[in-house]
C-alpha atoms as a PDB file:
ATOM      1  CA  UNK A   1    -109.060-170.177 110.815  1.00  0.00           C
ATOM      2  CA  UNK A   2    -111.280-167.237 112.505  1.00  0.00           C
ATOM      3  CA  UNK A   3    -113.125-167.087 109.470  1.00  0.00           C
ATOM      4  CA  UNK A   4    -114.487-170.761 109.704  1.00  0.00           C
ATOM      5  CA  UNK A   5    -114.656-170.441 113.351  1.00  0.00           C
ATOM      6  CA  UNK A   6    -116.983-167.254 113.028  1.00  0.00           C
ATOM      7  CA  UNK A   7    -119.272-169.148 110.913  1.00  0.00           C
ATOM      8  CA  UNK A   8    -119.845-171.557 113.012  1.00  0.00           C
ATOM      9  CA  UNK A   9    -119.327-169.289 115.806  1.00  0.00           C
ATOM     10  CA  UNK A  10    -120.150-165.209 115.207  1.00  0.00           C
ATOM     11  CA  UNK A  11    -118.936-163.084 117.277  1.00  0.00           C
ATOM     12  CA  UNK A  12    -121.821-160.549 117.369  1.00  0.00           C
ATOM     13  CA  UNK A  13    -125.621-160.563 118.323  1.00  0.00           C
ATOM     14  CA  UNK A  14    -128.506-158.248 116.956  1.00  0.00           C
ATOM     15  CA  UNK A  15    -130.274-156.322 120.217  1.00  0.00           C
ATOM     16  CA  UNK A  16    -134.076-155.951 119.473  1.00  0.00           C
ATOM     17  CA  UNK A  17    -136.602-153.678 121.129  1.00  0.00           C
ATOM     18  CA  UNK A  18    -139.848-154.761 122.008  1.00  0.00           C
ATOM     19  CA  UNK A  19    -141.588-154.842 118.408  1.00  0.00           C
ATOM     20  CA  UNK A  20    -138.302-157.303 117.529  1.00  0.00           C
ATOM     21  CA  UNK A  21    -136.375-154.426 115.433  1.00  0.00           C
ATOM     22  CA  UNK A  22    -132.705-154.199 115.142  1.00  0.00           C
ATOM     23  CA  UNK A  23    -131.370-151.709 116.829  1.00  0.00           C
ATOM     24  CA  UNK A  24    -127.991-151.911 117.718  1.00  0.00           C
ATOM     25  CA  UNK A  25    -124.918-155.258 118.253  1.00  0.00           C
ATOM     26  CA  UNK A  26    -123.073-156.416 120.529  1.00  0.00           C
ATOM     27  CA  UNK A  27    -119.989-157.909 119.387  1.00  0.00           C
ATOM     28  CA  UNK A  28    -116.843-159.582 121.372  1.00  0.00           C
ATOM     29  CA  UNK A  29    -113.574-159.738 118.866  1.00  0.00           C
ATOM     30  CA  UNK A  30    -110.007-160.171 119.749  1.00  0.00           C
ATOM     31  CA  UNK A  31    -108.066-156.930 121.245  1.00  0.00           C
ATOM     32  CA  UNK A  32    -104.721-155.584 119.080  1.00  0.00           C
ATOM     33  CA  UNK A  33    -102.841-156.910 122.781  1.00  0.00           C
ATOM     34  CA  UNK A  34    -102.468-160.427 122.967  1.00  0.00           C
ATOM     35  CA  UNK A  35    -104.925-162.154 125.859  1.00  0.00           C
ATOM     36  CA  UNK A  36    -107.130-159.430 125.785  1.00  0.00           C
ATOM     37  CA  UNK A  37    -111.114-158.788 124.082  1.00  0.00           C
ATOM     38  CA  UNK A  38    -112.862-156.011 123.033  1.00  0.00           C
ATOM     39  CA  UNK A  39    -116.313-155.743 123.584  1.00  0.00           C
ATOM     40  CA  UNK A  40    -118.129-153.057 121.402  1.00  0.00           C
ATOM     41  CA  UNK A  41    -121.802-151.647 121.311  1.00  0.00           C
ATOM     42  CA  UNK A  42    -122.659-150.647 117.597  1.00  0.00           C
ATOM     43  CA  UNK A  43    -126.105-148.568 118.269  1.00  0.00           C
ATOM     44  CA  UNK A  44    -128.080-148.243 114.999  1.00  0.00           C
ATOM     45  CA  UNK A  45    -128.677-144.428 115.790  1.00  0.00           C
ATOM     46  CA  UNK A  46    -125.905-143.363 118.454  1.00  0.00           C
ATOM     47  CA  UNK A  47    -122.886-144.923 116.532  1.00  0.00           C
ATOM     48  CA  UNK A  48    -120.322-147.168 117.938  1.00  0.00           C
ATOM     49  CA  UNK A  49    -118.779-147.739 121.666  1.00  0.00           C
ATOM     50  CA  UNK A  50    -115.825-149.625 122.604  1.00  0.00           C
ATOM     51  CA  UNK A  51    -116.986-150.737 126.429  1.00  0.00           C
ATOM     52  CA  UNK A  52    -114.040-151.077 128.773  1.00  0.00           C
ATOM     53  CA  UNK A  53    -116.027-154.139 131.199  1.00  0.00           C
ATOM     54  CA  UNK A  54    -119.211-156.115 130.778  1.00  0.00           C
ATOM     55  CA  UNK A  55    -120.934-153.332 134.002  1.00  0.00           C
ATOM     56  CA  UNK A  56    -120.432-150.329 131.576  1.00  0.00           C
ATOM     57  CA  UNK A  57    -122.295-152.292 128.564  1.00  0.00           C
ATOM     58  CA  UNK A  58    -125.308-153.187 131.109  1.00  0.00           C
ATOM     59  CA  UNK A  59    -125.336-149.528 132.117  1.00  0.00           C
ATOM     60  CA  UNK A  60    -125.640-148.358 128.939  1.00  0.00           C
ATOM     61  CA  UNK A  61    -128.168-150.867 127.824  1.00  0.00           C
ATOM     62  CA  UNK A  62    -130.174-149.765 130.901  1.00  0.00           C
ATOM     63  CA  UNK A  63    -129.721-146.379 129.732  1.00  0.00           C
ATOM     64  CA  UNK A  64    -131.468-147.714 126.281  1.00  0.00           C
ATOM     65  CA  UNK A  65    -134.157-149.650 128.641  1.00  0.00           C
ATOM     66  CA  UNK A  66    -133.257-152.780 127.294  1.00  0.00           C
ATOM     67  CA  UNK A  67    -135.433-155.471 129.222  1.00  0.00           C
ATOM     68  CA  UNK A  68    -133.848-157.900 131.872  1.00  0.00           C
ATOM     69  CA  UNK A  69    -134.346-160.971 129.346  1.00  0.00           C
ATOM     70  CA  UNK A  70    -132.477-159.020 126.511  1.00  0.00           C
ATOM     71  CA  UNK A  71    -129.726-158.559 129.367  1.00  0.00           C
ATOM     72  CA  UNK A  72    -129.610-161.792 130.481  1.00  0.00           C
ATOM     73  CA  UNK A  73    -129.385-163.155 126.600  1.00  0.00           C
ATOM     74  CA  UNK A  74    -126.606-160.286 126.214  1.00  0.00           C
ATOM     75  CA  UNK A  75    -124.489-162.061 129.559  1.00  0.00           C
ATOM     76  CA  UNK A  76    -124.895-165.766 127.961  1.00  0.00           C
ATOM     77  CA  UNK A  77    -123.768-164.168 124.971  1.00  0.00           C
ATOM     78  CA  UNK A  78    -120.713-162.915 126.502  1.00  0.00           C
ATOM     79  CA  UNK A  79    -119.388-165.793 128.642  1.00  0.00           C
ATOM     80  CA  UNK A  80    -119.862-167.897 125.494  1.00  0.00           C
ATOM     81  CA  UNK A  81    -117.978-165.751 123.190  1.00  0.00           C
ATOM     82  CA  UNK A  82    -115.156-164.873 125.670  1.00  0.00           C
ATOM     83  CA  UNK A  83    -114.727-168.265 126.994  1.00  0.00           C
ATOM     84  CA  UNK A  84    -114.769-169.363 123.437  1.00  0.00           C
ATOM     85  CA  UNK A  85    -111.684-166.820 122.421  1.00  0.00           C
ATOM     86  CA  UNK A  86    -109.744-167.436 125.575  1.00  0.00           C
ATOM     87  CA  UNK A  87    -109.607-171.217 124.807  1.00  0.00           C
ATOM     88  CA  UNK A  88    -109.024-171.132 120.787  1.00  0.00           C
ATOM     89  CA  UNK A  89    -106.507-167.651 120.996  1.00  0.00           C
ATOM     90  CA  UNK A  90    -103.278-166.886 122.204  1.00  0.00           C
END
């Protein structure tokens, strides 16, 4: 079933800089324990982070001085995903 659902919902987005490159993804997927998420940061150059809330992955996309629009997308992105998971898995 996740596989159909992640087509027609994926559960990652691409973060561009300014000139619209790739450089790193956000990505919300289910947790090993039951009713929880993992949110993960996989950074083109830095490798990957496993972010323990939502204020540690805008601190460290301010740290990458990722604009307030690319933010804002990353927070819709977020509550989607998560409010998707919560209704769809145990």
């Amino acid at each position: 079933m996740l596989d159909t659902v992640e087509n027609i919902f994926p559960f990652t987005m691409d973060l561009k800089d300014d000139e619209g490159n790739i450089w790193g993804t956000v990505s919300v997927i289910p947790s090993k324990e039951s009713y929880k998420r993992d949110i993960l940061l996989m950074d083109v150059h830095e490798g990957n982070f496993s972010v323990r809330s939502i204020t540690e992955l805008l601190n460290m996309l301010e740290k990458r001085n990722v604009s307030l629009e690319e933010k804002k997308k990353v927070l819709d992105f977020l509550a989607e995903r998560l409010l998707f998971l919560e209704q769809v898995l145990p």
